[in-house]
Protein backbone atom coordinates (compact mmCIF):
# COMPACT_ATOMS: atom_id res chain seq x y z
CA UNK A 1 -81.50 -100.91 -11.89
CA UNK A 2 -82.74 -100.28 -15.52
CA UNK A 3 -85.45 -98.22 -16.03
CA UNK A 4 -88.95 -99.31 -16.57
CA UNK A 5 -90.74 -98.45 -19.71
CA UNK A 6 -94.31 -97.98 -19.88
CA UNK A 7 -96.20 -100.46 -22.67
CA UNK A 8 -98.47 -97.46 -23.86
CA UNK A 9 -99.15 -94.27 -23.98
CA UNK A 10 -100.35 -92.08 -21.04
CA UNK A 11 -102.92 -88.97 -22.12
CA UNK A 12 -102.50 -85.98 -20.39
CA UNK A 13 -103.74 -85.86 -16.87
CA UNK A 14 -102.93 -89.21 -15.91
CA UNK A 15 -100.05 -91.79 -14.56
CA UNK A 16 -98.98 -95.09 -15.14
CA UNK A 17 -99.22 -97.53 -12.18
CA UNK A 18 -96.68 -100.12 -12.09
CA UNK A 19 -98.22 -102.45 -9.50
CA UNK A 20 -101.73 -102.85 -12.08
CA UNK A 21 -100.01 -101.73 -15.19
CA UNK A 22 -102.68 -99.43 -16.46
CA UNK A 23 -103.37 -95.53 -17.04
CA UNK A 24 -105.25 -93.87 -14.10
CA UNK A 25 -105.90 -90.13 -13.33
CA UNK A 26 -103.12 -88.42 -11.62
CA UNK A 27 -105.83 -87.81 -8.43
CA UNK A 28 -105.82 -91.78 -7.89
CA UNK A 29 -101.80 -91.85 -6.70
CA UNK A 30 -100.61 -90.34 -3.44
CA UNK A 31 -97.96 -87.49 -2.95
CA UNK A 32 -94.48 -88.45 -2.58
CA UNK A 33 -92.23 -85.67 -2.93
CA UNK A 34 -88.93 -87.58 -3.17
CA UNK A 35 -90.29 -88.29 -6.59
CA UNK A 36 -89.56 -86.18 -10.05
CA UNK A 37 -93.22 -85.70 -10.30
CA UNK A 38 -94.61 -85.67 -6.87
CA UNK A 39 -96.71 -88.77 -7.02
CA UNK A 40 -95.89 -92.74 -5.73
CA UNK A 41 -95.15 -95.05 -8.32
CA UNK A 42 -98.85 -97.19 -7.73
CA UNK A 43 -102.15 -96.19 -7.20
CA UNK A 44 -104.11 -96.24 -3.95
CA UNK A 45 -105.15 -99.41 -4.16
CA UNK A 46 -102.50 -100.98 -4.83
CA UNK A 47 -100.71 -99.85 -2.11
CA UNK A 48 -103.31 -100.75 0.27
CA UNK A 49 -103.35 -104.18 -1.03
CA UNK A 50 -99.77 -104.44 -0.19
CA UNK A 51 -100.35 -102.98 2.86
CA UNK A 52 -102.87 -105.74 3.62
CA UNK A 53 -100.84 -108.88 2.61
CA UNK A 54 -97.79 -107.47 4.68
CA UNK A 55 -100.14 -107.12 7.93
CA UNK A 56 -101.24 -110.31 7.13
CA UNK A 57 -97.61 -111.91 6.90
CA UNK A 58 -96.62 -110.18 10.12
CA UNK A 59 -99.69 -111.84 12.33
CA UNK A 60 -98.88 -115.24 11.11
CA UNK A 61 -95.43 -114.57 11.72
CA UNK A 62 -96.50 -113.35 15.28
CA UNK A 63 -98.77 -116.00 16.27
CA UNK A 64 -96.07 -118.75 15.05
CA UNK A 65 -93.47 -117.22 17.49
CA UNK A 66 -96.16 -116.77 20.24
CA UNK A 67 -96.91 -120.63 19.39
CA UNK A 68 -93.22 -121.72 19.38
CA UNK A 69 -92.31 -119.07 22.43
CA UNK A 70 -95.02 -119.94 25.33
């Protein structure tokens, strides 16, 4: 997989999130130590909105089966 290359510059102090493509302090991104510098590759929020849409996609899936499985 190539490697992704960030559009800008980042100042000191703060990370490039790939889901939102924009500079944010470092604080804003949560630990992942399997990483070369500690953080996840997208901010908070972006995660949790990823987090959302997959919940969502798993209840429809649910209540179709439940629907087509009586």
């Amino acid at each position: 997989m190539p490697r992704r290359i960030i559009p800008s510059p980042v100042p000191p102090g703060c990370k490039w999130c790939f889901q939102c493509s924009s500079a944010l302090p470092i604080q804003r991104f949560e630990v992942d130590r399997s990483t070369n510098d500690g953080r996840r590759y997208a901010c908070r929020p972006c995660i949790a909105a990823k987090q959302r849409q997959r919940r969502a996609i798993k209840l429809i899936l649910a209540e179709t089966y439940a629907r087509l499985n009586p």
